[in-house]
Protein backbone atom coordinates (compact mmCIF):
# COMPACT_ATOMS: atom_id res chain seq x y z
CA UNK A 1 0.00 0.00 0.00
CA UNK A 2 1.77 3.02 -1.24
CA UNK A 3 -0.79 5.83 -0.45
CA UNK A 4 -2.20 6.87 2.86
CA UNK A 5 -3.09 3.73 4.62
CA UNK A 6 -5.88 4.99 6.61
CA UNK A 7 -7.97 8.25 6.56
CA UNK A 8 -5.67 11.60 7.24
CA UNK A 9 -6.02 13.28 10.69
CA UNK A 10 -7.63 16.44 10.66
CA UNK A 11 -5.26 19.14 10.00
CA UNK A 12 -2.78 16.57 7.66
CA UNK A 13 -2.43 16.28 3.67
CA UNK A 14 -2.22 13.23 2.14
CA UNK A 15 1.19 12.88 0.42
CA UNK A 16 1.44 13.91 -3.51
CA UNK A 17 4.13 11.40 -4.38
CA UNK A 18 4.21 7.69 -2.79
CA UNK A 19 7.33 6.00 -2.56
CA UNK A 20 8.54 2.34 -2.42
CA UNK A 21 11.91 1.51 -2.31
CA UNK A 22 14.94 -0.52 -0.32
CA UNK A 23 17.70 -0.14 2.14
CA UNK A 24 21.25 -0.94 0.74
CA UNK A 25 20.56 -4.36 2.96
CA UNK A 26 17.56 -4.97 0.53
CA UNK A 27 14.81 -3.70 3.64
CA UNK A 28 11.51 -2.73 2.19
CA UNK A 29 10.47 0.82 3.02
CA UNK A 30 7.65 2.80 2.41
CA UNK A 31 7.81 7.20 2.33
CA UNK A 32 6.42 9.80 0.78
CA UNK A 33 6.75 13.36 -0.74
CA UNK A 34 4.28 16.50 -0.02
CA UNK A 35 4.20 19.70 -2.19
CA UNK A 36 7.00 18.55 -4.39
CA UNK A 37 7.30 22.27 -6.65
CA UNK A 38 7.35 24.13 -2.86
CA UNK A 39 9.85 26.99 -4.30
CA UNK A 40 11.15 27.95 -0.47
CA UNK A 41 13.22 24.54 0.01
CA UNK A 42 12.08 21.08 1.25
CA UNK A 43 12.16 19.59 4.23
CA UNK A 44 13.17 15.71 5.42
CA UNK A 45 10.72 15.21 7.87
CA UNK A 46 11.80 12.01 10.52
CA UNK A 47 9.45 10.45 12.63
CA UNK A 48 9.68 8.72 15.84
CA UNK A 49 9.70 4.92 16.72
CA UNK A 50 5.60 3.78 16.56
CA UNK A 51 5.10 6.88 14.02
CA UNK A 52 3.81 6.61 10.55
CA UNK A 53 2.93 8.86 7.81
CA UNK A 54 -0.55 9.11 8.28
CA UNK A 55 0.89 11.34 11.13
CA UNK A 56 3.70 12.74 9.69
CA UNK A 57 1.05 14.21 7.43
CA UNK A 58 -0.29 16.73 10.38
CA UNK A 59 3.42 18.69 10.43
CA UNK A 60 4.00 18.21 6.46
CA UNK A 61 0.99 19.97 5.69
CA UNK A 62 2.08 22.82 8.09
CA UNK A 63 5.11 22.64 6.25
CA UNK A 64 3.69 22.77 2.67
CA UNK A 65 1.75 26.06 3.43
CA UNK A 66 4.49 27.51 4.35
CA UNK A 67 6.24 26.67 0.87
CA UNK A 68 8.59 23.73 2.01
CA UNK A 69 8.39 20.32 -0.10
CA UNK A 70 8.50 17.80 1.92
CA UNK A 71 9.70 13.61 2.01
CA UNK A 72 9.30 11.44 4.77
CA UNK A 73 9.55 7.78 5.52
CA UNK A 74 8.54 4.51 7.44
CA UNK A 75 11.06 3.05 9.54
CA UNK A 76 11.99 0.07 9.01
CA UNK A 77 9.84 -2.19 11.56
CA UNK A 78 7.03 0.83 11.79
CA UNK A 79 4.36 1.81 9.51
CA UNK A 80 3.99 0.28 6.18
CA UNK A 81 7.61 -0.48 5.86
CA UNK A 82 8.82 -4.25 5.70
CA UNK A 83 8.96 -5.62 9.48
CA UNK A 84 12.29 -7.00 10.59
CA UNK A 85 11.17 -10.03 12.64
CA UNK A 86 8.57 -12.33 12.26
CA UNK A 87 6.18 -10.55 15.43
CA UNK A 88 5.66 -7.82 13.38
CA UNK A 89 4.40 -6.05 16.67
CA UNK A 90 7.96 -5.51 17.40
CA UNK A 91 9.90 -2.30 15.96
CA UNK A 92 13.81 -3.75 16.08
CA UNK A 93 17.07 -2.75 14.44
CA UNK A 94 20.22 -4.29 16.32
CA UNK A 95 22.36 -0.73 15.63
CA UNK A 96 21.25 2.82 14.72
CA UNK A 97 22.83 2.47 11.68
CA UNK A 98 20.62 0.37 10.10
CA UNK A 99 18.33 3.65 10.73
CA UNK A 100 20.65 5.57 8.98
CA UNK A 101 20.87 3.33 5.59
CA UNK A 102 16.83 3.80 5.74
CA UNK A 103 17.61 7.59 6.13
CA UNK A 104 20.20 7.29 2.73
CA UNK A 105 17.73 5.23 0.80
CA UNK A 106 15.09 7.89 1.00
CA UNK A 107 17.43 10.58 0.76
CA UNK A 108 18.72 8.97 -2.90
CA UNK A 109 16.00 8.33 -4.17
CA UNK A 110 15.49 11.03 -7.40
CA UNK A 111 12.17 12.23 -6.50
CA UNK A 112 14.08 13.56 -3.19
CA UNK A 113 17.40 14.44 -4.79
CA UNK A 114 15.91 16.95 -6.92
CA UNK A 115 13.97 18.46 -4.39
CA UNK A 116 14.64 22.26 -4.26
CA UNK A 117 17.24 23.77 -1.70
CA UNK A 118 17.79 24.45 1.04
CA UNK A 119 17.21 21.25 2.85
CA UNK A 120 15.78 21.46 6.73
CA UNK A 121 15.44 18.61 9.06
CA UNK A 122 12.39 18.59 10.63
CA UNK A 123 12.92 15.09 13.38
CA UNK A 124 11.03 14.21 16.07
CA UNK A 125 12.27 11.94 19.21
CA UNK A 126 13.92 8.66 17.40
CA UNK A 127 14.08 10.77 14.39
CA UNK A 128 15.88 13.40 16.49
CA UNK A 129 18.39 10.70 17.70
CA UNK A 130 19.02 9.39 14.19
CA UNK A 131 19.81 12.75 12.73
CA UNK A 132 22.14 13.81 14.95
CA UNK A 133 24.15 10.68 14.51
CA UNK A 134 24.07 11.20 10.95
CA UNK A 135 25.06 14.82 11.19
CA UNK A 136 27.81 14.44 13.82
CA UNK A 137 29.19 11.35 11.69
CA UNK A 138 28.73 13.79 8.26
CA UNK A 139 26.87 11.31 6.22
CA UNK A 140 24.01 14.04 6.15
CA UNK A 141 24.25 17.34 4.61
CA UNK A 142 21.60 19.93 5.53
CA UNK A 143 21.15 23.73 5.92
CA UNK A 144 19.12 23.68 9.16
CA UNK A 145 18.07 21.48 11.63
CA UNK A 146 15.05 21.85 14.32
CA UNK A 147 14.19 18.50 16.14
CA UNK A 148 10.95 18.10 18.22
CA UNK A 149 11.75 16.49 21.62
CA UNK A 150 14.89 14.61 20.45
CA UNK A 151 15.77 10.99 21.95
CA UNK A 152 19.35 11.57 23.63
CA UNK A 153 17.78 9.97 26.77
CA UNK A 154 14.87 8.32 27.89
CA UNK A 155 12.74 9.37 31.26
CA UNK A 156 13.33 6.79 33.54
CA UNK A 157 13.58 6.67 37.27
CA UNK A 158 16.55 5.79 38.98
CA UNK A 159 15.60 2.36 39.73
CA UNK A 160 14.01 1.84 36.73
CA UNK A 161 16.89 2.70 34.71
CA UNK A 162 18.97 0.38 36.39
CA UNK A 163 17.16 -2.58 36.35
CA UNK A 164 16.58 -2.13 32.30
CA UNK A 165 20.41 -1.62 32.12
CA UNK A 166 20.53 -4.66 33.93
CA UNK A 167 18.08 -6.50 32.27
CA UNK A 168 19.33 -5.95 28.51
CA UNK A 169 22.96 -6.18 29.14
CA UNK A 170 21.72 -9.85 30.46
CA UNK A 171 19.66 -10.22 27.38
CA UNK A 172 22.11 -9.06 24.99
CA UNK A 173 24.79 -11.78 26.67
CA UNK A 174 22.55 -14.38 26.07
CA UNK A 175 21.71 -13.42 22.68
CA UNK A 176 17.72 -12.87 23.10
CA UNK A 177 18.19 -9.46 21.01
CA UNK A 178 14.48 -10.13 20.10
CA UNK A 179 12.77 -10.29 23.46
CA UNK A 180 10.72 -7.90 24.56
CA UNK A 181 11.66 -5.02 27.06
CA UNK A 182 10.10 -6.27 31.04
CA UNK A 183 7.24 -3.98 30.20
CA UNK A 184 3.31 -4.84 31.30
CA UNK A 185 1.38 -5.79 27.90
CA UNK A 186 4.52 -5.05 25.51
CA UNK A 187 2.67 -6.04 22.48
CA UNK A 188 -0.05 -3.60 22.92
CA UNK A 189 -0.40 0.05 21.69
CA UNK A 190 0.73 2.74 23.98
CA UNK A 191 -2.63 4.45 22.55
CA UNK A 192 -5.01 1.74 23.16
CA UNK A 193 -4.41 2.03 27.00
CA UNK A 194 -6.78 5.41 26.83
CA UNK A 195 -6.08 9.06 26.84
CA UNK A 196 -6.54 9.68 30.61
CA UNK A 197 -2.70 10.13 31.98
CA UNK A 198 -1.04 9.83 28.38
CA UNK A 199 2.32 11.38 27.84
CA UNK A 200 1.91 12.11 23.90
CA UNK A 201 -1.04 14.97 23.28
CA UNK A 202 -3.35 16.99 25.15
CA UNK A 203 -5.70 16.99 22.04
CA UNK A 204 -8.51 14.48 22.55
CA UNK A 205 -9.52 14.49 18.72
CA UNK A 206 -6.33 13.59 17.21
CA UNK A 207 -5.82 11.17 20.23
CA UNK A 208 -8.66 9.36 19.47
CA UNK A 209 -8.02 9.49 15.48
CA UNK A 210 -4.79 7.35 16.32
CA UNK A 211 -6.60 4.95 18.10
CA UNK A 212 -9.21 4.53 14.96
CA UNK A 213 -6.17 4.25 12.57
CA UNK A 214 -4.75 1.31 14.50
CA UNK A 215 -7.98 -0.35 15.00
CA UNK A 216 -9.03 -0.10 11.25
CA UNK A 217 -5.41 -0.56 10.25
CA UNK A 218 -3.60 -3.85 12.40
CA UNK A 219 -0.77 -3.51 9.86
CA UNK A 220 0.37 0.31 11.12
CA UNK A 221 0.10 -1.18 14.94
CA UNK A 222 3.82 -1.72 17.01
CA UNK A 223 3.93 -2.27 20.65
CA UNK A 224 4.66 -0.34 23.51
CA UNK A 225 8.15 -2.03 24.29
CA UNK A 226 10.91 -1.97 22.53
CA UNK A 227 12.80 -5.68 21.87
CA UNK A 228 16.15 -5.18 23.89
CA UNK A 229 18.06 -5.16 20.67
CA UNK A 230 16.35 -1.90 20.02
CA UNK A 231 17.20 -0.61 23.74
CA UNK A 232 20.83 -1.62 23.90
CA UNK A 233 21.17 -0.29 20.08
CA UNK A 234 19.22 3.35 21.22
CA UNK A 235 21.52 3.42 24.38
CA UNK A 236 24.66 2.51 22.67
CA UNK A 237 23.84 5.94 20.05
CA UNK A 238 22.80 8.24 22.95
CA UNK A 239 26.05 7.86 24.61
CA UNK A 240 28.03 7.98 21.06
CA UNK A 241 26.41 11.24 20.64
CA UNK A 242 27.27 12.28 23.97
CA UNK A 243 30.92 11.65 23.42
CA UNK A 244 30.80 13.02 20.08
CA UNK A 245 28.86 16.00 20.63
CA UNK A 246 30.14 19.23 18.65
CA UNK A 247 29.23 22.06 17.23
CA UNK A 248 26.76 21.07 14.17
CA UNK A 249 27.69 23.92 11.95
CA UNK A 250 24.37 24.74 11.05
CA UNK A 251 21.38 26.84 12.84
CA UNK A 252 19.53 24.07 14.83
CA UNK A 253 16.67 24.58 16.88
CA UNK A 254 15.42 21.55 19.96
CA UNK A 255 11.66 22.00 20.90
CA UNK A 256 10.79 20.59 23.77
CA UNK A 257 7.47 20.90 26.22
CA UNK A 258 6.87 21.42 29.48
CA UNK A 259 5.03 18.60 30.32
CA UNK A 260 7.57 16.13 28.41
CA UNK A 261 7.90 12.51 30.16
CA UNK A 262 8.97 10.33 27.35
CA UNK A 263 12.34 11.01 26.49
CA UNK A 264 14.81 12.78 28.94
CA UNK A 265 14.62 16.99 29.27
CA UNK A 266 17.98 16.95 31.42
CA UNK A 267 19.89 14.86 28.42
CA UNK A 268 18.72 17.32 25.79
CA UNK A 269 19.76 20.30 28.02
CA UNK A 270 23.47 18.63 28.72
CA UNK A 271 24.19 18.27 24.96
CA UNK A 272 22.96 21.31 23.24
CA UNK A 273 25.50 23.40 23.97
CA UNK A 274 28.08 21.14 22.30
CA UNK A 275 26.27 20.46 19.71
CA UNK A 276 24.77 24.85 18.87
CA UNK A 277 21.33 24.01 19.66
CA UNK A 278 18.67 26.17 20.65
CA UNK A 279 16.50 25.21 23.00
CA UNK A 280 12.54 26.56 22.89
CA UNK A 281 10.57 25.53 25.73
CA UNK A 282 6.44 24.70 24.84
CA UNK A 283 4.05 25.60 27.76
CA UNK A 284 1.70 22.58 28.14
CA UNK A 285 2.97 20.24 25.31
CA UNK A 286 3.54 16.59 25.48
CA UNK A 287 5.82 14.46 23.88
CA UNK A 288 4.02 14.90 20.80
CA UNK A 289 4.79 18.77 19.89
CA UNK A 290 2.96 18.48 16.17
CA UNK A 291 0.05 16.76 17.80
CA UNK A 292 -0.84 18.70 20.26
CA UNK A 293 -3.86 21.13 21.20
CA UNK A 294 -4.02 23.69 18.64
CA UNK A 295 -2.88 26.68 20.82
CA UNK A 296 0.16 24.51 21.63
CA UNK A 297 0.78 23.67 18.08
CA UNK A 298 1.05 26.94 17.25
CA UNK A 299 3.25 28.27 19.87
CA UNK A 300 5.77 25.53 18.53
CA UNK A 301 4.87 26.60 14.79
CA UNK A 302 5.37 30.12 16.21
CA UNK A 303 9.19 29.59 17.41
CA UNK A 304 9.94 27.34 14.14
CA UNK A 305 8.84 30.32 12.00
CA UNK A 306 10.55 32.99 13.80
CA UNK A 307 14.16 30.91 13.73
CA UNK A 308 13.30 29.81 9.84
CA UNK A 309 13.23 33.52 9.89
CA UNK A 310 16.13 34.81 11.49
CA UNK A 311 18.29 32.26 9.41
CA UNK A 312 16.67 33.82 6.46
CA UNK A 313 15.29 30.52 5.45
């Protein structure tokens, strides 16, 4: 299925150009491309581990009205893209870099390579985390960078932490890459636990619309937990960036809200000196800074226009 798998979310576009093509390692992957004559640029737009591009299509039409073209993707293991193990509940790669071959493949394909310049990242949590590897590693060229609530930690409490250090170095040694993270229900959808107490959006409607897409859809569905390949693979990249942390060489611009409990503020707030990164705090968002209540969404639509501005992009 190369076009929008289930209904678009209020607010989103449907993507103009559907695209289906491979990872050097022969993966599978599905992405698409908004607006593709936007004269101001175009955007790579990176989601976030359980994301698809049904929602990816919420930020890229925000995008596209402002002029951008825009091309996103599927991870492998997420969305429509081709699953890596046989539970196809469970999003896995065994290194980051297997996220960053997905990340070329897109990138090469011709409908993206002659997109018009300049080229903006637009990546969100995972997405953040596999950018800046990229960047830092220069196997990504790009003219700006903002990254909504970017993965270079997870919120976990002290204990916690511990005990899933413990737990997937154990794993890992043993060679059960492909278990599950000790999480309650790991197959199940974050979402389908109910919007009281979530940590993504404040916005019941688009909430809910998630919930109908993975009930109508099975195939876009991925489980709360991680396998502990996945863990020991994101932890392994969080501390490489750590180490490698320097100045990007490019404006860059970290969004992150208030009321953030998925990945780590404190992390973000370490590193982004070392790496030139703004920081713009958004009052009352969640994890999810494109998905959120409209007067949130536009606060963080506010700061990305004003430093698209500034850089006089």
């Amino acid at each position: 299925m190369d076009g929008p798998g289930a209904a678009v979310p209020p607010g989103g576009a449907a993507w103009d150009r559907p695209l289906r093509f491979a990872a050097a390692d022969g993966v599978g992957l599905r992405g698409g491309v908004w607006n593709p004559s936007g004269g101001r640029g175009h955007v790579v737009l990176l989601p976030g581990r359980t994301e698809f591009l049904e929602k990816l299509s919420i930020p890229a039409a925000a995008l596209a009205a402002r002029g951008f073209a825009v091309a996103g993707l599927d991870w492998r293991g997420q969305g429509l893209s081709d699953r890596v193990l046989p539970d196809a509940l469970k999003g896995h790669v065994g290194d980051f870099a297997e996220y960053r071959a997905d990340l070329a493949a897109l990138l090469a394909q011709p409908e993206v390579a002659d997109l018009p310049r300049p080229r903006v990242l637009v990546a969100h949590s995972m997405g953040g985390c596999i950018a800046l590897g990229a960047l830092l590693r220069g196997e990504l060229a790009a003219d700006a960078a903002i990254l909504s609530a970017p993965m270079l930690g997870i919120s976990l409490n002290p204990a916690l932490r511990a005990a899933s250090a413990v737990v997937v170095t154990l794993g890992m040694r043993l060679g059960q890459h492909h278990l599950w993270a000790p999480l309650p229900e790991p197959a199940r959808p974050y979402v389908l636990q109910g919007f009281d107490g979530n940590v993504l959006t404040g916005d019941r409607a688009l909430f809910d619309w998630i919930v109908e897409v993975l009930r109508r859809e099975p195939a876009l569905r991925l489980g709360q937990a991680p396998t502990l390949g996945w863990l020991d693979a994101a932890s392994a990249e969080m501390r490489w960036i750590a180490r490698a942390a320097r100045p990007l060489g490019l404006p860059a611009l970290a969004l992150i809200g208030s009321e953030e409990r998925v990945v780590d503020p404190a992390a973000l707030r370490r590193t982004a000196p070392r790496l030139g990164l703004d920081i713009g705090e958004i009052a009352g968002a969640r994890h999810e800074i494109f998905l959120e209540a409209a007067p949130v969404r536009a606060a963080a639509w506010q700061a990305i226009d004003a430093f698209l501005d500034r850089h006089g992009i």
